[in-house]
PDB file of N, CA and C in Angstrom:
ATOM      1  N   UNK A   1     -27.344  -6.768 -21.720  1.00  0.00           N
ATOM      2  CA  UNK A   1     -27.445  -6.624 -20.274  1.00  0.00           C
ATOM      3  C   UNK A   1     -26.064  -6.652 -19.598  1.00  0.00           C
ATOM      4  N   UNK A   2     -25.089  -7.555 -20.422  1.00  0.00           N
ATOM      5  CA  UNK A   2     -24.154  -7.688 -19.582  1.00  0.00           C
ATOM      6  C   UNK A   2     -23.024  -6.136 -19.753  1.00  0.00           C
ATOM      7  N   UNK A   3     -23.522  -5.392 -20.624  1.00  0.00           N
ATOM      8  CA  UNK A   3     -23.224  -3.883 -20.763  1.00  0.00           C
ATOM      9  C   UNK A   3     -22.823  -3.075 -19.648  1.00  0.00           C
ATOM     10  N   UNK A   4     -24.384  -3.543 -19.106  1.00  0.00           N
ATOM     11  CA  UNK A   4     -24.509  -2.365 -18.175  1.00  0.00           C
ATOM     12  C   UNK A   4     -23.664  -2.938 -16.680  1.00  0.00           C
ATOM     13  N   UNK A   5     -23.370  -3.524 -16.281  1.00  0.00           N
ATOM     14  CA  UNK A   5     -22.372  -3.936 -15.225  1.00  0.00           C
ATOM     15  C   UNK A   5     -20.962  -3.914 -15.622  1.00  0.00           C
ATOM     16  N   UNK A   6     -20.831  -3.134 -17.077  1.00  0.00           N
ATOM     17  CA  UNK A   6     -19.087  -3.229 -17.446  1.00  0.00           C
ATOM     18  C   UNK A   6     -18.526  -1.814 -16.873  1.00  0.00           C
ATOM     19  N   UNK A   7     -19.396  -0.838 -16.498  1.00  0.00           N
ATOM     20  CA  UNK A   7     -18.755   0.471 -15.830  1.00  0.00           C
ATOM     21  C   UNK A   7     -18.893   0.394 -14.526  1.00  0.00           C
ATOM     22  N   UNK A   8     -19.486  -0.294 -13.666  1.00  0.00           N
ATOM     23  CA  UNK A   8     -19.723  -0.473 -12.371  1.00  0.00           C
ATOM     24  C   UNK A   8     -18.071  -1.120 -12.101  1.00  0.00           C
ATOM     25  N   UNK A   9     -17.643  -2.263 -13.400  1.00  0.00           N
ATOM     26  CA  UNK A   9     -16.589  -3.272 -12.677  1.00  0.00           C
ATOM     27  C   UNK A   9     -15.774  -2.038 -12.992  1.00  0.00           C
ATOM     28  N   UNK A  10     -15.235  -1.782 -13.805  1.00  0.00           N
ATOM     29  CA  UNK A  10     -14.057  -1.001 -14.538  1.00  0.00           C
ATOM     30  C   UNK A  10     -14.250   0.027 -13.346  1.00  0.00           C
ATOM     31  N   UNK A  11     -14.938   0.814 -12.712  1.00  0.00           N
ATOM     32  CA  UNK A  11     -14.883   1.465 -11.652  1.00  0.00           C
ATOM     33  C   UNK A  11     -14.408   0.485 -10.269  1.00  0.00           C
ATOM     34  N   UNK A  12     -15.023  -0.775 -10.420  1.00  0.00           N
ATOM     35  CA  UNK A  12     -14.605  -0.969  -9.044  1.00  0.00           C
ATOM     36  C   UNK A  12     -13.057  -1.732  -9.250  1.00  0.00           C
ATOM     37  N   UNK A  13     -12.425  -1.614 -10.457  1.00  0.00           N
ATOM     38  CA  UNK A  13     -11.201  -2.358 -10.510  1.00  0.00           C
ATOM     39  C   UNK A  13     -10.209  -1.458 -10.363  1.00  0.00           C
ATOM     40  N   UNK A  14     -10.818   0.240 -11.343  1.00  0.00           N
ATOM     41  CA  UNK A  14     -10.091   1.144 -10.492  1.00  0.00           C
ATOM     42  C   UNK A  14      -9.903   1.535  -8.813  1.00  0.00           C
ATOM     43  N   UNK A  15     -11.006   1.094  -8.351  1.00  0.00           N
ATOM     44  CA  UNK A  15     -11.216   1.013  -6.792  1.00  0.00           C
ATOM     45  C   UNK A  15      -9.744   0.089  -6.024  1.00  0.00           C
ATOM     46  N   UNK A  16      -9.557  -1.089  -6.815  1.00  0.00           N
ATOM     47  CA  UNK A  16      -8.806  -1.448  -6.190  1.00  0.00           C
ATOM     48  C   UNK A  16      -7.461  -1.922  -6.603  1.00  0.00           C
ATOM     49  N   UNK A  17      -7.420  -0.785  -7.840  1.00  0.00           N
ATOM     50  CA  UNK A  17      -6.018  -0.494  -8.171  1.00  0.00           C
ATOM     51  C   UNK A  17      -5.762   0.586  -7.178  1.00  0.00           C
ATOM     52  N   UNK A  18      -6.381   1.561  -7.173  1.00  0.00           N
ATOM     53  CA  UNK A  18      -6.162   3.127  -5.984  1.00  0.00           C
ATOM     54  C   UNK A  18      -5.982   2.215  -4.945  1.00  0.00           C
ATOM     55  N   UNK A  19      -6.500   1.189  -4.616  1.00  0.00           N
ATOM     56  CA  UNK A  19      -6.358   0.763  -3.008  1.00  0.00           C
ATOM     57  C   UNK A  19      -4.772  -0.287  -3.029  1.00  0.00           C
ATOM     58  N   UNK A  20      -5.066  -0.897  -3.787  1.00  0.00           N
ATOM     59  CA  UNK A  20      -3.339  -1.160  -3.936  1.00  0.00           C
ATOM     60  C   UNK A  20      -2.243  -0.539  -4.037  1.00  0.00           C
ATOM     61  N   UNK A  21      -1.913   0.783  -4.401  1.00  0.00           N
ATOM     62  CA  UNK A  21      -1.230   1.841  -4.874  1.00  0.00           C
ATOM     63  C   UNK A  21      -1.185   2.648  -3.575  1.00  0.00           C
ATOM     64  N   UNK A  22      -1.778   2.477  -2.564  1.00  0.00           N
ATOM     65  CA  UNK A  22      -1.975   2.872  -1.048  1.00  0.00           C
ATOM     66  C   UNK A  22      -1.073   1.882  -0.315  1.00  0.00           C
ATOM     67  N   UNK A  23      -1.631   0.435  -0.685  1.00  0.00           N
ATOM     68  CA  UNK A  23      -0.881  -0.636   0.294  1.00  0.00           C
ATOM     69  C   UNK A  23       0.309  -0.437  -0.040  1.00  0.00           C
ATOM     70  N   UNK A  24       0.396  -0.375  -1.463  1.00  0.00           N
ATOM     71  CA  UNK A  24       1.871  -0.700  -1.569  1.00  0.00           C
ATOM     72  C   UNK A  24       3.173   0.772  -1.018  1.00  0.00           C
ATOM     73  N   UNK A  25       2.610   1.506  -1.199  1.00  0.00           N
ATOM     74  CA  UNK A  25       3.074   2.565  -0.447  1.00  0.00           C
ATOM     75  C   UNK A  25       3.600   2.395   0.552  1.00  0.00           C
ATOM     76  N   UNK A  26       2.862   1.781   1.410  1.00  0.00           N
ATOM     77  CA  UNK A  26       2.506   1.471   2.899  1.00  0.00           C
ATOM     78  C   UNK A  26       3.403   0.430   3.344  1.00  0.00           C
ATOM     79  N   UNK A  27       3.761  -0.753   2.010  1.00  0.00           N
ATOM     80  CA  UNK A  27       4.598  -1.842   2.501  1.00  0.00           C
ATOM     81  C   UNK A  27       6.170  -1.325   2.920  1.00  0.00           C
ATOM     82  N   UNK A  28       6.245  -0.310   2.864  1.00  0.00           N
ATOM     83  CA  UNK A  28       7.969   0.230   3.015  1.00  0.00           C
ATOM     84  C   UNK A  28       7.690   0.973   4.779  1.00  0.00           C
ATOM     85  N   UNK A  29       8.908  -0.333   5.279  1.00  0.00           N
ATOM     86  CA  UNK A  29       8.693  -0.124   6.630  1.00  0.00           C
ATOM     87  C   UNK A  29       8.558   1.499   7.182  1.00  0.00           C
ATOM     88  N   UNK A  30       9.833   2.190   6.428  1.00  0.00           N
ATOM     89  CA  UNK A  30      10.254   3.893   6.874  1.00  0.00           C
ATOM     90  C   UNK A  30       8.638   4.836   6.733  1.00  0.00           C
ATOM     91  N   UNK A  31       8.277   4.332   5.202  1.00  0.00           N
ATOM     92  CA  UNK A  31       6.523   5.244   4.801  1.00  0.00           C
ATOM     93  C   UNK A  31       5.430   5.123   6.303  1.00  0.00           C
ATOM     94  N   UNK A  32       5.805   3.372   6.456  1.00  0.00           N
ATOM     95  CA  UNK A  32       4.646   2.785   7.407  1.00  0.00           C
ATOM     96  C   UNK A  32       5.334   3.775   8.675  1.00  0.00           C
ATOM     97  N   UNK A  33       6.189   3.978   9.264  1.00  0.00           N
ATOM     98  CA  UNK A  33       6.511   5.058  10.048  1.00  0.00           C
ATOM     99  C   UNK A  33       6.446   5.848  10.266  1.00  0.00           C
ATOM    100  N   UNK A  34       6.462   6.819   9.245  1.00  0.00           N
ATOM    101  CA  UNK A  34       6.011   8.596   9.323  1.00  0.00           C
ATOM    102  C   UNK A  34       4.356   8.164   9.063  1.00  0.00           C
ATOM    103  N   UNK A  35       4.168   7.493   8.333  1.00  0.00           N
ATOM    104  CA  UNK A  35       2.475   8.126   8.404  1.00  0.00           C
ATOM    105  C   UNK A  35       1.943   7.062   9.833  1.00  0.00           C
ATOM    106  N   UNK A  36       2.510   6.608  10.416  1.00  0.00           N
ATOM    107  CA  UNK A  36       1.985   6.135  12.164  1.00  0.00           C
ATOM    108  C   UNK A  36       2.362   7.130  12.885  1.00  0.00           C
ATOM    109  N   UNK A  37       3.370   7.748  13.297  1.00  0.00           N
ATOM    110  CA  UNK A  37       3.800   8.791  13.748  1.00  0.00           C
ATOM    111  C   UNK A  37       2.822  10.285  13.161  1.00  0.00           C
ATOM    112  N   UNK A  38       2.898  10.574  11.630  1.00  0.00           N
ATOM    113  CA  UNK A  38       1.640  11.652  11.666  1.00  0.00           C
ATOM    114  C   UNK A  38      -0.351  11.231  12.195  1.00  0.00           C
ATOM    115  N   UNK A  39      -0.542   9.961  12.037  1.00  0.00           N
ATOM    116  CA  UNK A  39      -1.537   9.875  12.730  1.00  0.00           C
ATOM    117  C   UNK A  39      -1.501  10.447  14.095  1.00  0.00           C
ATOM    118  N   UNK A  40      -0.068  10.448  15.257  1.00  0.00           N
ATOM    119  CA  UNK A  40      -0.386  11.418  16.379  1.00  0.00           C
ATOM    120  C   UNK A  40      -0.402  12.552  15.931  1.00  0.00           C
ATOM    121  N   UNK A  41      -0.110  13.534  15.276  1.00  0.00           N
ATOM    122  CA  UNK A  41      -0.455  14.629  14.859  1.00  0.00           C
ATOM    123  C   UNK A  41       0.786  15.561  13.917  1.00  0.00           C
ATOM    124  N   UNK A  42       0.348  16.715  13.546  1.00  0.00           N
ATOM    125  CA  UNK A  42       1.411  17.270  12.445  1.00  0.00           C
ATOM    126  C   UNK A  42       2.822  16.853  13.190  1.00  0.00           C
ATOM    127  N   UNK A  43       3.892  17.089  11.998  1.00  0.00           N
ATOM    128  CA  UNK A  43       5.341  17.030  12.271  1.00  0.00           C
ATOM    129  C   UNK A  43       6.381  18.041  11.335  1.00  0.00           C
ATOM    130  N   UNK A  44       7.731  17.883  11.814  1.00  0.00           N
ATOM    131  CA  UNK A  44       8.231  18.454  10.515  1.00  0.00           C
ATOM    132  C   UNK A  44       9.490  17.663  10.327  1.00  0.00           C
ATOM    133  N   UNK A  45      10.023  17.162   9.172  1.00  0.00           N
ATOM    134  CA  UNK A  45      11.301  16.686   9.203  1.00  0.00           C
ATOM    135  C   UNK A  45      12.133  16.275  10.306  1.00  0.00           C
ATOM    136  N   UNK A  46      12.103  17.693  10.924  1.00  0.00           N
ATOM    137  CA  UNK A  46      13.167  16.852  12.101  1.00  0.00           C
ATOM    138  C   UNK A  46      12.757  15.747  12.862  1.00  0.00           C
ATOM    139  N   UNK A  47      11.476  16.020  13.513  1.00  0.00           N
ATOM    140  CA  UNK A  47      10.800  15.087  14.577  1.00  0.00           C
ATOM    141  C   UNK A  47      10.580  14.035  13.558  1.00  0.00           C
ATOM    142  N   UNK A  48      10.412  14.011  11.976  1.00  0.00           N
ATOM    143  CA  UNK A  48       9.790  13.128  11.763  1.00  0.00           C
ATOM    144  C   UNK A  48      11.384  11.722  11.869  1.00  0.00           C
ATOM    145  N   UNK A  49      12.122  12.805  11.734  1.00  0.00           N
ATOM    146  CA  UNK A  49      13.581  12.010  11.407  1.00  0.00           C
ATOM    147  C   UNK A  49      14.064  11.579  12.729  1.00  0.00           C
ATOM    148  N   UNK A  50      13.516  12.405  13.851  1.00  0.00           N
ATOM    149  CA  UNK A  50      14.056  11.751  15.104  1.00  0.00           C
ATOM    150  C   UNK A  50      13.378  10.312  15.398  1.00  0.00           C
ATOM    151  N   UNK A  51      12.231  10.729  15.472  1.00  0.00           N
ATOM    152  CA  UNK A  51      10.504   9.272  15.659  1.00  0.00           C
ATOM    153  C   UNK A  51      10.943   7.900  14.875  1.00  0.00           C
ATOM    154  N   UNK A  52      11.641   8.460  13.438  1.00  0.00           N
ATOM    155  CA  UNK A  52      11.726   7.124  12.472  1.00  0.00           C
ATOM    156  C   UNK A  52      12.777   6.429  13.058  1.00  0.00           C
ATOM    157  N   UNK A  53      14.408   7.566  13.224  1.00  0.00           N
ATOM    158  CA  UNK A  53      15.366   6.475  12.959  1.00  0.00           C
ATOM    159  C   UNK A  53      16.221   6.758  12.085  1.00  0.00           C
ATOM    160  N   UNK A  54      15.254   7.062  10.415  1.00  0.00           N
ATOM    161  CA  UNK A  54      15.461   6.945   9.583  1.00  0.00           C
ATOM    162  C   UNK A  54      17.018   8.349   9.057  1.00  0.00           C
ATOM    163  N   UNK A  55      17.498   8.664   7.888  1.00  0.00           N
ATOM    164  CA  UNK A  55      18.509  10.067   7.847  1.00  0.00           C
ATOM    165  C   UNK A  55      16.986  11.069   7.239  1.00  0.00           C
ATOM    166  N   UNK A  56      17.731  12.507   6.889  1.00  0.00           N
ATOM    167  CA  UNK A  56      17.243  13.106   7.008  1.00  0.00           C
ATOM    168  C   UNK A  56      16.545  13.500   5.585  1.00  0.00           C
ATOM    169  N   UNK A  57      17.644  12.735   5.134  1.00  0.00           N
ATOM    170  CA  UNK A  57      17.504  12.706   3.197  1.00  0.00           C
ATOM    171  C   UNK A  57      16.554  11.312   3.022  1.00  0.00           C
ATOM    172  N   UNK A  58      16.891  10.305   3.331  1.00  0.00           N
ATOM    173  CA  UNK A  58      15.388   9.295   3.162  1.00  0.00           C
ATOM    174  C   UNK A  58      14.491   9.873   3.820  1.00  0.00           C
ATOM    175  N   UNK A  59      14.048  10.443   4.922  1.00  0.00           N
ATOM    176  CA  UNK A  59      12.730  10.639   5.322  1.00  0.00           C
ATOM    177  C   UNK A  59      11.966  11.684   4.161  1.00  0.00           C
ATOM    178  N   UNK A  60      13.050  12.911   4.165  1.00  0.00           N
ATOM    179  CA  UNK A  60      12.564  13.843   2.877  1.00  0.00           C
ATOM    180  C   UNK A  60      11.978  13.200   1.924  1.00  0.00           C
ATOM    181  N   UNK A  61      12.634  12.275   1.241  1.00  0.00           N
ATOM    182  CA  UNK A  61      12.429  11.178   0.050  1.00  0.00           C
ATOM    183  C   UNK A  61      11.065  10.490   0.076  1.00  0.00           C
ATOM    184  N   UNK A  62      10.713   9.716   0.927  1.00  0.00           N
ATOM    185  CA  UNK A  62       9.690   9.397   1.302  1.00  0.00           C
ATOM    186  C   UNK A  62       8.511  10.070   1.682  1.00  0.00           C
ATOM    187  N   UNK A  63       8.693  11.369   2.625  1.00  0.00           N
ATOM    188  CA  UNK A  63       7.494  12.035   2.157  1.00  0.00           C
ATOM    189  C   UNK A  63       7.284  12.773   1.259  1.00  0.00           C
ATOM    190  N   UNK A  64       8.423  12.879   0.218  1.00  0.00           N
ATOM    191  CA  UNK A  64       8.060  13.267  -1.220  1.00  0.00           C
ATOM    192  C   UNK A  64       7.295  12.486  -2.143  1.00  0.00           C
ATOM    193  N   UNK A  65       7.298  11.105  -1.667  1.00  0.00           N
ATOM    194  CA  UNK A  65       6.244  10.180  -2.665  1.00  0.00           C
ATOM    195  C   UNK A  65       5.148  10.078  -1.694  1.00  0.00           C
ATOM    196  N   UNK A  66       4.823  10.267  -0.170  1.00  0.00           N
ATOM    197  CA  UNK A  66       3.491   9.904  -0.081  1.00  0.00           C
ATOM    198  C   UNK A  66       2.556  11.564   0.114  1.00  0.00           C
ATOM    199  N   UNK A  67       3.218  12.662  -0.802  1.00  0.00           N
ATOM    200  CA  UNK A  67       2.860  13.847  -0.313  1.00  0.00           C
ATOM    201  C   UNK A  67       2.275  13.460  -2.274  1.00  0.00           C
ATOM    202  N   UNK A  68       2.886  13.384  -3.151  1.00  0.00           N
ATOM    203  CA  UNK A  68       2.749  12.946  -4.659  1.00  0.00           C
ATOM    204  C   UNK A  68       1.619  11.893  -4.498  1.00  0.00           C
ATOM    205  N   UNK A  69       2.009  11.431  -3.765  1.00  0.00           N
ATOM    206  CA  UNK A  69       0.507  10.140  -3.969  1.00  0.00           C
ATOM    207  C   UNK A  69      -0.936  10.990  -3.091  1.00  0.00           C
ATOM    208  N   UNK A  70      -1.066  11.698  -2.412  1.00  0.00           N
ATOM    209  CA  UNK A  70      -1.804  12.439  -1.882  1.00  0.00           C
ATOM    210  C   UNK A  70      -2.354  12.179  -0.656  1.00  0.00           C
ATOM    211  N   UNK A  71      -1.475  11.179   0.135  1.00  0.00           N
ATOM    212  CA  UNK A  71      -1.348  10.668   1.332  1.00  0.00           C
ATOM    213  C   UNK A  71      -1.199  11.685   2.234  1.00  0.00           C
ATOM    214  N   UNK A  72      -0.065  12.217   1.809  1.00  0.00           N
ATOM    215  CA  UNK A  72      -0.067  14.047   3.076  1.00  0.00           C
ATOM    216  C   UNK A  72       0.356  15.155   2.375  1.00  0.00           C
ATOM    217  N   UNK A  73      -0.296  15.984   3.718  1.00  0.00           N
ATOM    218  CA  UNK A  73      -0.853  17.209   3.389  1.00  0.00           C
ATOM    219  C   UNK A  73       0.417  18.132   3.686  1.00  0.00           C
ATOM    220  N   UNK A  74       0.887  19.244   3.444  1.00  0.00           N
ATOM    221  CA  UNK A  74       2.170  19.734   3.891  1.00  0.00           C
ATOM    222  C   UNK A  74       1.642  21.494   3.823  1.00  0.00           C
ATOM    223  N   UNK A  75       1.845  22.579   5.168  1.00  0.00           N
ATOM    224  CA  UNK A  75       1.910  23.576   5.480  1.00  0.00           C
ATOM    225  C   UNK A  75       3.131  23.954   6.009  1.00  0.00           C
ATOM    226  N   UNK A  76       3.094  25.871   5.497  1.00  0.00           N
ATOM    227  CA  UNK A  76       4.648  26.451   6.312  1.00  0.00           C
ATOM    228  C   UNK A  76       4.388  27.111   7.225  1.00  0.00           C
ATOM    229  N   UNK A  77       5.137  26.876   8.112  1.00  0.00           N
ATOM    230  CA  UNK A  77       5.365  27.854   9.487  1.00  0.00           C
ATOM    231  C   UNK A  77       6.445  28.607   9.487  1.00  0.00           C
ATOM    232  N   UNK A  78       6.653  29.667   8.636  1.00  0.00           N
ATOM    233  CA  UNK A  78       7.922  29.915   8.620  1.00  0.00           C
ATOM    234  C   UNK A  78       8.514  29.538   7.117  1.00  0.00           C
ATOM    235  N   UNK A  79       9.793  29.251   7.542  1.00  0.00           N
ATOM    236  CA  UNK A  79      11.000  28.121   6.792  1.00  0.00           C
ATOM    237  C   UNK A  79      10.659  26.774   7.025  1.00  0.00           C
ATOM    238  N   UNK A  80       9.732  26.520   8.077  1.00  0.00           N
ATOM    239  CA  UNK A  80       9.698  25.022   8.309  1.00  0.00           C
ATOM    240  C   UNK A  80       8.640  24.639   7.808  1.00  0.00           C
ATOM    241  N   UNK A  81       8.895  23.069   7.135  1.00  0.00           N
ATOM    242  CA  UNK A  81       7.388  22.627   6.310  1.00  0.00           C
ATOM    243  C   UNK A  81       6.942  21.510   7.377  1.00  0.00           C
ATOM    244  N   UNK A  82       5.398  21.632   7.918  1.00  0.00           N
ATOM    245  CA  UNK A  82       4.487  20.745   8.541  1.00  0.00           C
ATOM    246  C   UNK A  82       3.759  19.824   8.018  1.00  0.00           C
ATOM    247  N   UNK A  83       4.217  18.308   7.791  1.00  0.00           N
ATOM    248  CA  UNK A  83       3.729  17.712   7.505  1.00  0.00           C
ATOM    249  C   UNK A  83       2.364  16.709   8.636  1.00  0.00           C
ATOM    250  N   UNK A  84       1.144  16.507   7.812  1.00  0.00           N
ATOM    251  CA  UNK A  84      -0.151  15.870   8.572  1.00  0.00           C
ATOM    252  C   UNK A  84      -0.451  14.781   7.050  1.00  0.00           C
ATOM    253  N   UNK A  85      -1.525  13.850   7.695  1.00  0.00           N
ATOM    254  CA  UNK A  85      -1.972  12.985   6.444  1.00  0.00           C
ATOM    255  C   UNK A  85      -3.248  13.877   6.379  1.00  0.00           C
ATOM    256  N   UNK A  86      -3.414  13.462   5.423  1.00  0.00           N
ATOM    257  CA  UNK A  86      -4.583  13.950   4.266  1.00  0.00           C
ATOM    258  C   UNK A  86      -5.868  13.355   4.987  1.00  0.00           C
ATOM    259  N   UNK A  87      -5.886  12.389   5.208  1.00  0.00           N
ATOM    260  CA  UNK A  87      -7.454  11.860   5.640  1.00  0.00           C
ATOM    261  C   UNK A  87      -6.931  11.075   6.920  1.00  0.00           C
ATOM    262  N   UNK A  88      -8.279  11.244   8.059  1.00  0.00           N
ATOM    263  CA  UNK A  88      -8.156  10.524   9.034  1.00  0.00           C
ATOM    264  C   UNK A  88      -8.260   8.904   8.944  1.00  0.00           C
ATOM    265  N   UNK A  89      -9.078   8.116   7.411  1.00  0.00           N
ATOM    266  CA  UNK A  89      -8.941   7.235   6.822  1.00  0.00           C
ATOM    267  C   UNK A  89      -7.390   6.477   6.740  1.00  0.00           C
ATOM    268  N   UNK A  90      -6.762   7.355   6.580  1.00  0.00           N
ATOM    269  CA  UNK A  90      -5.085   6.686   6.866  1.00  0.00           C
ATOM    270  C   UNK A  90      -4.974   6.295   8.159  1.00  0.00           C
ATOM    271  N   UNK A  91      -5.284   6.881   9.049  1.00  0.00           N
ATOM    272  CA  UNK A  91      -4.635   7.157  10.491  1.00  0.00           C
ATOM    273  C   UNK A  91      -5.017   5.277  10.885  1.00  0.00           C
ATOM    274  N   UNK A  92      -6.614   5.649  10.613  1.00  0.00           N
ATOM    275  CA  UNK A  92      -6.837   4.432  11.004  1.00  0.00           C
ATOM    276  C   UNK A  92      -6.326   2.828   9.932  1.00  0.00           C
ATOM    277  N   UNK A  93      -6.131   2.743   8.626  1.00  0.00           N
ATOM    278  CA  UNK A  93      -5.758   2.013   8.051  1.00  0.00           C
ATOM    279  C   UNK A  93      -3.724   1.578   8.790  1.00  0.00           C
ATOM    280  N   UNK A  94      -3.739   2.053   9.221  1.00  0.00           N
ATOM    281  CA  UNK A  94      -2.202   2.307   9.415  1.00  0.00           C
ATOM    282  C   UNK A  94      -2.366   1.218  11.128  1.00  0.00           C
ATOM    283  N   UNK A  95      -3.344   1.980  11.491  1.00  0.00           N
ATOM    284  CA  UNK A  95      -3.408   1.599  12.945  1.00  0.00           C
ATOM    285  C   UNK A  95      -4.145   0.141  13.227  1.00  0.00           C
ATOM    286  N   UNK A  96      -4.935  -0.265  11.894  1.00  0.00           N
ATOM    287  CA  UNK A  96      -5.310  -1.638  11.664  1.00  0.00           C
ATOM    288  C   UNK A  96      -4.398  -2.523  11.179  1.00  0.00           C
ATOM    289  N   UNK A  97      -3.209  -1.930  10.331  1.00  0.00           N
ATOM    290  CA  UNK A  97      -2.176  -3.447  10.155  1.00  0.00           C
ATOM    291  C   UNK A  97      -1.638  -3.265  11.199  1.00  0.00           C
ATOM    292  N   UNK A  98      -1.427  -2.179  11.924  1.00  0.00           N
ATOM    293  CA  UNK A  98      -0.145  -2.403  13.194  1.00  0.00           C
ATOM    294  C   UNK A  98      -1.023  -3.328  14.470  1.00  0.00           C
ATOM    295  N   UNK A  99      -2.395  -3.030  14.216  1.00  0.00           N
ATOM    296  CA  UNK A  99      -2.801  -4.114  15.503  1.00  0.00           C
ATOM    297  C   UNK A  99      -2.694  -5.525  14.636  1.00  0.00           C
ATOM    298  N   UNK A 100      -2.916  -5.724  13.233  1.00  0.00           N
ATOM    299  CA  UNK A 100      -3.010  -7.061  12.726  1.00  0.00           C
ATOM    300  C   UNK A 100      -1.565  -7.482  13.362  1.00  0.00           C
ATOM    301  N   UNK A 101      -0.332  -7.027  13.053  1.00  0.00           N
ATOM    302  CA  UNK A 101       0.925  -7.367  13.138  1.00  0.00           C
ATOM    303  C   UNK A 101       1.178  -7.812  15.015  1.00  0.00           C
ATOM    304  N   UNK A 102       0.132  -6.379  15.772  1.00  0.00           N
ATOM    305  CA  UNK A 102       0.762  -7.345  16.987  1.00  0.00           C
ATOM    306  C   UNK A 102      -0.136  -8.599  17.132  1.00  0.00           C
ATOM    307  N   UNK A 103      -1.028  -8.725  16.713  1.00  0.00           N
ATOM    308  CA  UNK A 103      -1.788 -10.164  16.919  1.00  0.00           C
ATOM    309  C   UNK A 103      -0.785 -11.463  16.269  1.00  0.00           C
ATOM    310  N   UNK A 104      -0.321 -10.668  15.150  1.00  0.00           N
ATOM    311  CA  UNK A 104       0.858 -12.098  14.449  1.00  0.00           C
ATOM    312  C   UNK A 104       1.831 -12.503  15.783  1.00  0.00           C
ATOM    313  N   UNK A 105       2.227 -11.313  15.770  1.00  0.00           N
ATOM    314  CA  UNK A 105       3.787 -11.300  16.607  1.00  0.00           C
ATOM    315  C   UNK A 105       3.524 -11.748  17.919  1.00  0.00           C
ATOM    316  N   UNK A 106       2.072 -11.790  18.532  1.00  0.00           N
ATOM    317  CA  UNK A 106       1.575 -11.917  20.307  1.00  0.00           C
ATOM    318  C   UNK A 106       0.975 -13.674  19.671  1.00  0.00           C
ATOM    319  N   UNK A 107       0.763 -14.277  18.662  1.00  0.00           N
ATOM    320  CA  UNK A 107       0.533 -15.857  18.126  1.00  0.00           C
ATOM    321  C   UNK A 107       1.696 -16.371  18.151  1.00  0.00           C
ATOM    322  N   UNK A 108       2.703 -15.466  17.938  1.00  0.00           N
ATOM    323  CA  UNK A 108       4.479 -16.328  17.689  1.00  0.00           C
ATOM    324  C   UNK A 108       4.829 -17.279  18.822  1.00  0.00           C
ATOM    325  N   UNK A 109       5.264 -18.644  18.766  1.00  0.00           N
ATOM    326  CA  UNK A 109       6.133 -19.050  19.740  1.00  0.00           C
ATOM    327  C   UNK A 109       6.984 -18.672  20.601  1.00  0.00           C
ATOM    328  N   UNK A 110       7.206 -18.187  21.496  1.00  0.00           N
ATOM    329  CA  UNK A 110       8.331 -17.805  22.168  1.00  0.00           C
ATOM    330  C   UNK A 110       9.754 -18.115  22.033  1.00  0.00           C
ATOM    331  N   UNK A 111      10.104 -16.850  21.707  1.00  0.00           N
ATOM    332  CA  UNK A 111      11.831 -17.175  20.704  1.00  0.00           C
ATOM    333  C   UNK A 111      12.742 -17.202  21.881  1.00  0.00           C
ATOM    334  N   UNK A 112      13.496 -18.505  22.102  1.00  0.00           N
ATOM    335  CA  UNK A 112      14.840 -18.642  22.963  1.00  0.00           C
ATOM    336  C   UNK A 112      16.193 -17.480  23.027  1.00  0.00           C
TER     337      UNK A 112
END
């Protein structure tokens, strides 16, 4: 008996290896940036490089691993490549730690 619940776990451990392999993505402040910024809608390099902050060669960099991880989606207009996320599932995962974070940061003591 205890058989038959060994592909249910092994599926749900892959469940939350894929879901870790997301967070952790996600823990790199610059990633957590472009994909908050593509939740308002497509971009391309430049804007994405103006919005971050970030140069033009890390932002590239970075959405080269969350375009590989299958986080976003990328179309041409032209010469220019348009980057969007892949699922509206991001938009909102993205938009739930950033409200967790202002609830941390709006609990903080008031810094002198």
């Amino acid at each position: 008996m205890a058989d038959a619940h060994q592909p249910q776990q092994r599926r749900g451990g892959e469940r939350l290896d894929a879901a870790a392999a997301v967070l952790s993505l996600l823990s790199d402040r610059t990633r957590l940036a472009l994909m908050e910024r593509l939740g308002r809608g497509e971009a391309d390099v430049t804007t994405l490089t103006e919005s971050t902050g970030a140069s033009r060669t890390s932002v590239s960099q970075h959405l080269a691993k969350l375009r590989l991880a299958g986080l976003v989606a990328t179309r041409r207009e032209g010469r220019r490549v348009v980057y969007s996320l892949r699922h509206g599932h991001l938009r909102r995962l993205v938009d739930e730690a950033l409200n967790v974070a202002d609830h941390q940061l709006g609990s903080l003591p008031p810094h002198d």
